[in-house]
PDB file of N, CA and C in Angstrom:
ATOM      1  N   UNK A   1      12.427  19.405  -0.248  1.00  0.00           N
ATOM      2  CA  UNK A   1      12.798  18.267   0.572  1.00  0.00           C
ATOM      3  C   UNK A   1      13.548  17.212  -0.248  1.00  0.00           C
ATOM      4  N   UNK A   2      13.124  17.098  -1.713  1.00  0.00           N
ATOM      5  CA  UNK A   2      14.021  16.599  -2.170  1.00  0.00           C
ATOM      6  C   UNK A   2      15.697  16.032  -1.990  1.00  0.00           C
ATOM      7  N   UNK A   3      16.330  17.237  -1.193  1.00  0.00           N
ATOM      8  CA  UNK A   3      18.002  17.055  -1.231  1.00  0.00           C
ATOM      9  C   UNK A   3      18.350  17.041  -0.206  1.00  0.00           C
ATOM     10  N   UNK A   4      17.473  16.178   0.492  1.00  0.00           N
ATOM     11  CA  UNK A   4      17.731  15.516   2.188  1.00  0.00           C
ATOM     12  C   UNK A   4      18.521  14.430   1.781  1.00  0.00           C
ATOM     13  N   UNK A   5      19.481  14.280   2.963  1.00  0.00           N
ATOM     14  CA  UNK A   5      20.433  13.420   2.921  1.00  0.00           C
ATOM     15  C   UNK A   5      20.280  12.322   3.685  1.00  0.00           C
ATOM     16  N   UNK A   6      19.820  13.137   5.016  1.00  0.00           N
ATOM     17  CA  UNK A   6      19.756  11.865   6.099  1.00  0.00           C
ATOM     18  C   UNK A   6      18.529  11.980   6.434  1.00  0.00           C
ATOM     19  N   UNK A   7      17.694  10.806   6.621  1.00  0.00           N
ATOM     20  CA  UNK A   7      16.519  10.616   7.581  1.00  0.00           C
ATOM     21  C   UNK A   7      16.049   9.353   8.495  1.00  0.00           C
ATOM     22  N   UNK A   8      15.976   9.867  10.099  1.00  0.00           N
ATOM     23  CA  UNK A   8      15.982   9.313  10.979  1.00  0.00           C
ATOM     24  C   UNK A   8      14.570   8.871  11.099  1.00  0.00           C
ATOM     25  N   UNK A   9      14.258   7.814  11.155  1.00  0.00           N
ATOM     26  CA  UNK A   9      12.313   7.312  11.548  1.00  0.00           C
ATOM     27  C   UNK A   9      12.805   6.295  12.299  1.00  0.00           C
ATOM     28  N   UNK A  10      13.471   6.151  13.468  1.00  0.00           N
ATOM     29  CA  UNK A  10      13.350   4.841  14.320  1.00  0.00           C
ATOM     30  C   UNK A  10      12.705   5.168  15.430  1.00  0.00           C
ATOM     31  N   UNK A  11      11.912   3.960  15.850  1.00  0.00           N
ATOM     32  CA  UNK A  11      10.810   4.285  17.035  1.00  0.00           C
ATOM     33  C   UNK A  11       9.585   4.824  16.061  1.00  0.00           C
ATOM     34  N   UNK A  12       9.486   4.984  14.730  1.00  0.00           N
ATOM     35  CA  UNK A  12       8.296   5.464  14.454  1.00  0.00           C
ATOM     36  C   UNK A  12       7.173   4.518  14.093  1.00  0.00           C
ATOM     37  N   UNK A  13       6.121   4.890  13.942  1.00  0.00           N
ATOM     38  CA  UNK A  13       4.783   4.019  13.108  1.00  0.00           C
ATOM     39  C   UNK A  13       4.644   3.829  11.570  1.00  0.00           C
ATOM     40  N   UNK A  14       5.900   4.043  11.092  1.00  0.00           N
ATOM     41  CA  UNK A  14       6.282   3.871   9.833  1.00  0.00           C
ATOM     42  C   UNK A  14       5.628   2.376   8.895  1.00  0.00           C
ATOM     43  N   UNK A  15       5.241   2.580   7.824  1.00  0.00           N
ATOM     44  CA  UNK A  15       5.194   1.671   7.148  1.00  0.00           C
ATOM     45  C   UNK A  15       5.806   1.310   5.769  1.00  0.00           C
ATOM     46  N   UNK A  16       5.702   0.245   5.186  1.00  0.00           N
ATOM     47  CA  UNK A  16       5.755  -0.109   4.227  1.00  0.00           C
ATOM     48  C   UNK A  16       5.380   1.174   2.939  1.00  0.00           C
ATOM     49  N   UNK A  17       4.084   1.353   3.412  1.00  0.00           N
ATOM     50  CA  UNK A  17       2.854   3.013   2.519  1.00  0.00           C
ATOM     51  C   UNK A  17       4.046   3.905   2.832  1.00  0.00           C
ATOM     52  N   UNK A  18       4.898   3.902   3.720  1.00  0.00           N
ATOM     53  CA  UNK A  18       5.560   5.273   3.824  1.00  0.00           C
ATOM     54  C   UNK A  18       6.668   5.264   3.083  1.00  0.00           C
ATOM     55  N   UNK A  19       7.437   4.126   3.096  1.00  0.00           N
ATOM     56  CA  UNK A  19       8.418   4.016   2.090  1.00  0.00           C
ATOM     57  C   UNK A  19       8.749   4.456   0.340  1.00  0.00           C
ATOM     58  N   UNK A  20       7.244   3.866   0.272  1.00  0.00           N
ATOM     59  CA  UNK A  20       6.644   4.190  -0.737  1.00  0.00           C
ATOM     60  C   UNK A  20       6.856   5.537  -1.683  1.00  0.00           C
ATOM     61  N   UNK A  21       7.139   6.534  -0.395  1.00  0.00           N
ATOM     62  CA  UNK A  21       7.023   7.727  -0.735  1.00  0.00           C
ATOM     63  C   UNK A  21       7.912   8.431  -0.995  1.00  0.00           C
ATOM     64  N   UNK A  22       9.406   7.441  -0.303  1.00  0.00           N
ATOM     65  CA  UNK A  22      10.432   8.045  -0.680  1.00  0.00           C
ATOM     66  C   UNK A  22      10.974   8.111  -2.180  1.00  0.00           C
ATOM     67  N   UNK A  23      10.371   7.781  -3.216  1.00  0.00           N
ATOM     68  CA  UNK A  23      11.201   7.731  -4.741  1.00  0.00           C
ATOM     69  C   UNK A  23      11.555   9.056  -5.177  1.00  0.00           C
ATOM     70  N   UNK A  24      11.594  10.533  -4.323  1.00  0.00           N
ATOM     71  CA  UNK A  24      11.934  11.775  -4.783  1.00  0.00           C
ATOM     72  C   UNK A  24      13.255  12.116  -4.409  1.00  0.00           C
ATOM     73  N   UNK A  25      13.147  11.116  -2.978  1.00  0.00           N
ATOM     74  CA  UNK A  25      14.575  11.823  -2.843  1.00  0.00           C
ATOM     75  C   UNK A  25      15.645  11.020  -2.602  1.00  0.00           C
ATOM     76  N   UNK A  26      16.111  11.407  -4.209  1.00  0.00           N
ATOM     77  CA  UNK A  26      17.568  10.883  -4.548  1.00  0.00           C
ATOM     78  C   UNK A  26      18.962  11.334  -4.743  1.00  0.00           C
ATOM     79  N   UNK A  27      18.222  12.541  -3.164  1.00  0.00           N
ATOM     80  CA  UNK A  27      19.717  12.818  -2.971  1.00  0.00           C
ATOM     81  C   UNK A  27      20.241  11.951  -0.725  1.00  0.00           C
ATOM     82  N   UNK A  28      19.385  11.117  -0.587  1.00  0.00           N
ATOM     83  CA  UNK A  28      19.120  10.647   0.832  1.00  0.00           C
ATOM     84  C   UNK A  28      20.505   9.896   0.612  1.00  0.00           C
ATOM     85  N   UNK A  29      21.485   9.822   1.122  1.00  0.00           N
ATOM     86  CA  UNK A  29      22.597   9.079   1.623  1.00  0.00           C
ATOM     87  C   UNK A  29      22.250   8.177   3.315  1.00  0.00           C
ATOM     88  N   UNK A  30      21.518   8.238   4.054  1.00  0.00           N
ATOM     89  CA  UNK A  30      21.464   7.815   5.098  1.00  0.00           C
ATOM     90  C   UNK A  30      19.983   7.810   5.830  1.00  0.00           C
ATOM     91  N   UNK A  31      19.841   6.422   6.044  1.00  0.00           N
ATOM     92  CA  UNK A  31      17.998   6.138   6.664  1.00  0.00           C
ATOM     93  C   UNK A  31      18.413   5.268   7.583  1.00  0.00           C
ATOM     94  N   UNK A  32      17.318   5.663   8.882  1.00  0.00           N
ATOM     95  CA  UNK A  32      17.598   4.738   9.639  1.00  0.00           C
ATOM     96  C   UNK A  32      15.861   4.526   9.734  1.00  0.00           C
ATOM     97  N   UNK A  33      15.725   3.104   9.743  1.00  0.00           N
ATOM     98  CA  UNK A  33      14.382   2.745   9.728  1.00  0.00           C
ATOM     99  C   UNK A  33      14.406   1.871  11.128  1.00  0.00           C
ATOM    100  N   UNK A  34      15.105   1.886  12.227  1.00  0.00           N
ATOM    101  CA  UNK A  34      15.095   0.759  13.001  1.00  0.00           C
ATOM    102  C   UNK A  34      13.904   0.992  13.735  1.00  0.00           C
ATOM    103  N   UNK A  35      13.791  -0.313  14.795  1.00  0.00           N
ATOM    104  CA  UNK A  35      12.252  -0.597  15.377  1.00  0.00           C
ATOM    105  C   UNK A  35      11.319   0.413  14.654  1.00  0.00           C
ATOM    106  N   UNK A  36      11.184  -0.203  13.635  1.00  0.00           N
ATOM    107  CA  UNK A  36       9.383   0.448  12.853  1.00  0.00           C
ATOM    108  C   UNK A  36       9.073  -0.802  11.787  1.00  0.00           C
ATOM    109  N   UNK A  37       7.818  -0.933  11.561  1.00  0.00           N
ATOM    110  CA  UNK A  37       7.256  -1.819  10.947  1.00  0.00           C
ATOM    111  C   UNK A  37       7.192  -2.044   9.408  1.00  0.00           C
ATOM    112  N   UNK A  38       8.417  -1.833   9.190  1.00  0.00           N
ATOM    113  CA  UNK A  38       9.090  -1.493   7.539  1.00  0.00           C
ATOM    114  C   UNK A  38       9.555  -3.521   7.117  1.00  0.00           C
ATOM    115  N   UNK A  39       8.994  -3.885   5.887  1.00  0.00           N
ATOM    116  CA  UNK A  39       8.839  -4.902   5.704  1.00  0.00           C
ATOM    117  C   UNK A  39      10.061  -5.485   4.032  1.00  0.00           C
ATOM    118  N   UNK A  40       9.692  -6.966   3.642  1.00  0.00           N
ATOM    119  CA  UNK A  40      10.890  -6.820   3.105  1.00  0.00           C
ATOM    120  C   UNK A  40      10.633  -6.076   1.799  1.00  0.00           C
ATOM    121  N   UNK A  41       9.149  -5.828   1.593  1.00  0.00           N
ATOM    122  CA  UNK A  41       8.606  -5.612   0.630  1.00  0.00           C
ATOM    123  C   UNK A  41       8.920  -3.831   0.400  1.00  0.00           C
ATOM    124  N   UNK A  42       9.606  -3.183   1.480  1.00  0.00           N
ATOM    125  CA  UNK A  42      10.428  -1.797   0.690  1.00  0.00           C
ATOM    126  C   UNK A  42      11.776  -2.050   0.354  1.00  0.00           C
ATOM    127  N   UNK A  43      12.403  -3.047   0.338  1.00  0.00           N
ATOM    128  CA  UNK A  43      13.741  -2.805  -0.277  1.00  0.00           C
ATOM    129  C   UNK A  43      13.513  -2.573  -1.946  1.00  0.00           C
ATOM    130  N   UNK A  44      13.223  -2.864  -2.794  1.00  0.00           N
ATOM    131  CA  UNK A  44      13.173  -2.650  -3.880  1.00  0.00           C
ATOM    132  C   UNK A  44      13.128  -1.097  -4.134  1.00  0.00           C
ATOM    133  N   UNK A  45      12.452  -0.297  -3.178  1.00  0.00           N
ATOM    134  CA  UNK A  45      12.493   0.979  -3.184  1.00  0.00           C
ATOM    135  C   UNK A  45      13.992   1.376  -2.569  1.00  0.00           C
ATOM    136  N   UNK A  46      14.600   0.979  -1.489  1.00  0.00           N
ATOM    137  CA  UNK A  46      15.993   1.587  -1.062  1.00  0.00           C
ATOM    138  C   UNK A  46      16.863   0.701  -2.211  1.00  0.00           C
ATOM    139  N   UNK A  47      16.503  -0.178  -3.025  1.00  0.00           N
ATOM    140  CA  UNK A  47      17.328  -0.271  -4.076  1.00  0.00           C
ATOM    141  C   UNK A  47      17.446   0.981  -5.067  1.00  0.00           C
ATOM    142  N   UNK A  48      15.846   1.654  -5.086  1.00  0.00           N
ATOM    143  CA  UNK A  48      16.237   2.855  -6.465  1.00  0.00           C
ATOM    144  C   UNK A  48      16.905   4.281  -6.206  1.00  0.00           C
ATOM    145  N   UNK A  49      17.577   3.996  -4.893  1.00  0.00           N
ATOM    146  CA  UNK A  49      17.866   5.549  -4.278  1.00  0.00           C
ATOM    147  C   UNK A  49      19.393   5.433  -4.562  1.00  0.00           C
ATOM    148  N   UNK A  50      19.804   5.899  -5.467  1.00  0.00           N
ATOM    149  CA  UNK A  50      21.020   5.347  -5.821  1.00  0.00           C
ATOM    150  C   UNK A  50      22.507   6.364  -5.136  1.00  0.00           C
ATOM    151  N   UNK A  51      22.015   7.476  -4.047  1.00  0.00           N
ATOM    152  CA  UNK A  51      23.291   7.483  -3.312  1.00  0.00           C
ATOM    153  C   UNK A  51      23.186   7.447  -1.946  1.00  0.00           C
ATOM    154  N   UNK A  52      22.222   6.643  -1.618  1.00  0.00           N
ATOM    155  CA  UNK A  52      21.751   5.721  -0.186  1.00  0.00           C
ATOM    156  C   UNK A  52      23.277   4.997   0.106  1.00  0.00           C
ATOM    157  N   UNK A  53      23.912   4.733   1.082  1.00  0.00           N
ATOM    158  CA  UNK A  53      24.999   4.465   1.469  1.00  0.00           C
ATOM    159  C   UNK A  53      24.441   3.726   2.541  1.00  0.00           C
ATOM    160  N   UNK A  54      23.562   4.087   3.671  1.00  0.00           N
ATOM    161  CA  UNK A  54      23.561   3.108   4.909  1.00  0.00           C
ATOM    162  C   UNK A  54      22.338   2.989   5.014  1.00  0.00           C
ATOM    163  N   UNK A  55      21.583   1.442   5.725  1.00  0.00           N
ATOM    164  CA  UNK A  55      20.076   1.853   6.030  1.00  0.00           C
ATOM    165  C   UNK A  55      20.262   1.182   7.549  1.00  0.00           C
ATOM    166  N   UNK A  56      20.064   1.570   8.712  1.00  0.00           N
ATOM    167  CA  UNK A  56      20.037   0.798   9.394  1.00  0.00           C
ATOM    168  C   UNK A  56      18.042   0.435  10.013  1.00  0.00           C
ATOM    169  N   UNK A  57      18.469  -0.994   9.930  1.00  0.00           N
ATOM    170  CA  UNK A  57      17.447  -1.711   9.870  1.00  0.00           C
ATOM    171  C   UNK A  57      17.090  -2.528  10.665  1.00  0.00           C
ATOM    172  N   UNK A  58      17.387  -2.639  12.049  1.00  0.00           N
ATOM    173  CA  UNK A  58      17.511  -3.489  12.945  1.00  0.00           C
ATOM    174  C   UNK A  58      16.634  -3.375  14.148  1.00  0.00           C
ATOM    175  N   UNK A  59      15.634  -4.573  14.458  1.00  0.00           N
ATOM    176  CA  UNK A  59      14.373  -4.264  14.449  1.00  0.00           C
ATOM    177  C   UNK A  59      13.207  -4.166  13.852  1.00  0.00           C
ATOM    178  N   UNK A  60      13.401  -4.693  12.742  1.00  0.00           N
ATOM    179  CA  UNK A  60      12.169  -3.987  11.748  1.00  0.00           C
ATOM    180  C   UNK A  60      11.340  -5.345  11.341  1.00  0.00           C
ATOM    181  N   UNK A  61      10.367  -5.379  10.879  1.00  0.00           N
ATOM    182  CA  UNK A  61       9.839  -6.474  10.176  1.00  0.00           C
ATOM    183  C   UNK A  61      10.213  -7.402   9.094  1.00  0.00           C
ATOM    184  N   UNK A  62      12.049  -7.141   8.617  1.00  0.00           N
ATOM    185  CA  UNK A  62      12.422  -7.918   7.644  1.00  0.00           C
ATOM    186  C   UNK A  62      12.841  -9.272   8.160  1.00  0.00           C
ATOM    187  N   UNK A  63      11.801 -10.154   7.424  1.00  0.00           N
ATOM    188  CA  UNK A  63      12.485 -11.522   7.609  1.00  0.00           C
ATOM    189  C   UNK A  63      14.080 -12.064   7.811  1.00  0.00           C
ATOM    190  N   UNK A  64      14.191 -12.627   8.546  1.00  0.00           N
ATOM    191  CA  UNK A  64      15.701 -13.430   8.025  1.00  0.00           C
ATOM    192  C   UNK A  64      15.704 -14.397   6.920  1.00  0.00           C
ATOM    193  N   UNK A  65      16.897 -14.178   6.229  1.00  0.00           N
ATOM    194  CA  UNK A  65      16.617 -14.965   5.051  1.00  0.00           C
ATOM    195  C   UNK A  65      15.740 -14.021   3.573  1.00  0.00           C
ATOM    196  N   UNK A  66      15.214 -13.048   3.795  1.00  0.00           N
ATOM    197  CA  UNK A  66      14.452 -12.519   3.232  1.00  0.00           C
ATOM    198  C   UNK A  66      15.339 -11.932   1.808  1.00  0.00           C
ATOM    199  N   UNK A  67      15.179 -11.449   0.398  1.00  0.00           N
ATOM    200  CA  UNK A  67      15.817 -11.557  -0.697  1.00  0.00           C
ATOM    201  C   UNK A  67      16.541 -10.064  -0.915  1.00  0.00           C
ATOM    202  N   UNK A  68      17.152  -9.789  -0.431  1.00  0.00           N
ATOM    203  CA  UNK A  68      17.727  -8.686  -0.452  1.00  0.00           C
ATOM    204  C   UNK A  68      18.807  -8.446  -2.288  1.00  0.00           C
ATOM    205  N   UNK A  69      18.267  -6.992  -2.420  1.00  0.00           N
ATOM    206  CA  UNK A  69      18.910  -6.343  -3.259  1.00  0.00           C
ATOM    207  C   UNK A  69      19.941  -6.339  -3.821  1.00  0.00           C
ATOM    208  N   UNK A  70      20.854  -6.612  -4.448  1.00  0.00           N
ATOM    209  CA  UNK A  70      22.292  -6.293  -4.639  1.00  0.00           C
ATOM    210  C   UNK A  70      22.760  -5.225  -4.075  1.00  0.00           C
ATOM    211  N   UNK A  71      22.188  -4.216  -5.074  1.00  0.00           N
ATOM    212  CA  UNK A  71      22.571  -2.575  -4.761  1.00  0.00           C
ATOM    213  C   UNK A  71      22.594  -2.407  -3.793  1.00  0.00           C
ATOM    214  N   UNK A  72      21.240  -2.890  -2.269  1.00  0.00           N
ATOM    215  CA  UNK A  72      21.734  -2.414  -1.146  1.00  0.00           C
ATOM    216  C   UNK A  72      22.111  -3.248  -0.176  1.00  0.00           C
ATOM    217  N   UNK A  73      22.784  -4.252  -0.806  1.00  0.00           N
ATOM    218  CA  UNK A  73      23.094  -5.793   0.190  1.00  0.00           C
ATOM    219  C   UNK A  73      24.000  -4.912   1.260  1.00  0.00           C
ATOM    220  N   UNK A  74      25.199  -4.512   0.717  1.00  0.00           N
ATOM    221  CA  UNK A  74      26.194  -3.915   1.851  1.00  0.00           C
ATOM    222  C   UNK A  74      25.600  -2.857   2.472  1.00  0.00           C
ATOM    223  N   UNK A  75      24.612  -2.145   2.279  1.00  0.00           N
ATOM    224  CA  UNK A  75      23.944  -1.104   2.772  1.00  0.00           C
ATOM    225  C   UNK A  75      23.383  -1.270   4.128  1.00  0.00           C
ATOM    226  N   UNK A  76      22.872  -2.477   4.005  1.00  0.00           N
ATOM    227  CA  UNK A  76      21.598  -2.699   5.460  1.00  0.00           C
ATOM    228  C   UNK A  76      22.673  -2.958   6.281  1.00  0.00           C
ATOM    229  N   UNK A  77      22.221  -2.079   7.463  1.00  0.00           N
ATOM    230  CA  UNK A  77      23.034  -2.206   8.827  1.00  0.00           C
ATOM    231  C   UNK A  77      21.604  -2.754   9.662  1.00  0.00           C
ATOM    232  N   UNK A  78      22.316  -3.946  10.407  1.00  0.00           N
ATOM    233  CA  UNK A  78      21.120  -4.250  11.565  1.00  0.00           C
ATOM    234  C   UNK A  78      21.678  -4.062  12.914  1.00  0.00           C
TER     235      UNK A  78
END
C-alpha cells in the first residue's frame, strides 16, 4: 500500500489518529480529506509527504487562520 497515490476519505469518520498513519506512504500525490474531522494538528504530517500535490480540505475541522505549512500552503484546496 505503500505506492498509493491517491486517497479519497471524504464523508468519513476520519481522525486526526488516522492521519497519523499516513507517514508510509510517500508515494500519495492526492488526499482528499473533506467533511471529516481532520484537525490543524495533521498538517505537519501532509507536510512530510513530500510528493503530495493536492489536499482538499474543505469542511474539515481546520481553523481559519490556523498555521499552515509552507510545503503544503499551495497544496490545501478548500
Amino acid at each position: 500500500m505503500n505506492k498509493l497515490r491517491q486517497l479519497r476519505l471524504a464523508h468519513t469518520a476520519i481522525t486526526d489518529t488516522t492521519i497519523q498513519e499516513f507517514g508510509s506512504l510517500d508515494h500519495l500525490e492526492s488526499l482528499s480529506i473533506f467533511d471529516t474531522r481532520v484537525t490543524a494538528s495533521s498538517l505537519s504530517m501532509f507536510a512530510r509527504l513530500t510528493k503530495l500535490q493536492h489536499v482538499y480540505a474543505g469542511e474539515t475541522k481546520l481553523p481559519p487562520g490556523a498555521a499552515i505549512p509552507t510545503q503544503i500552503k499551495d497544496k490545501l484546496v478548500f
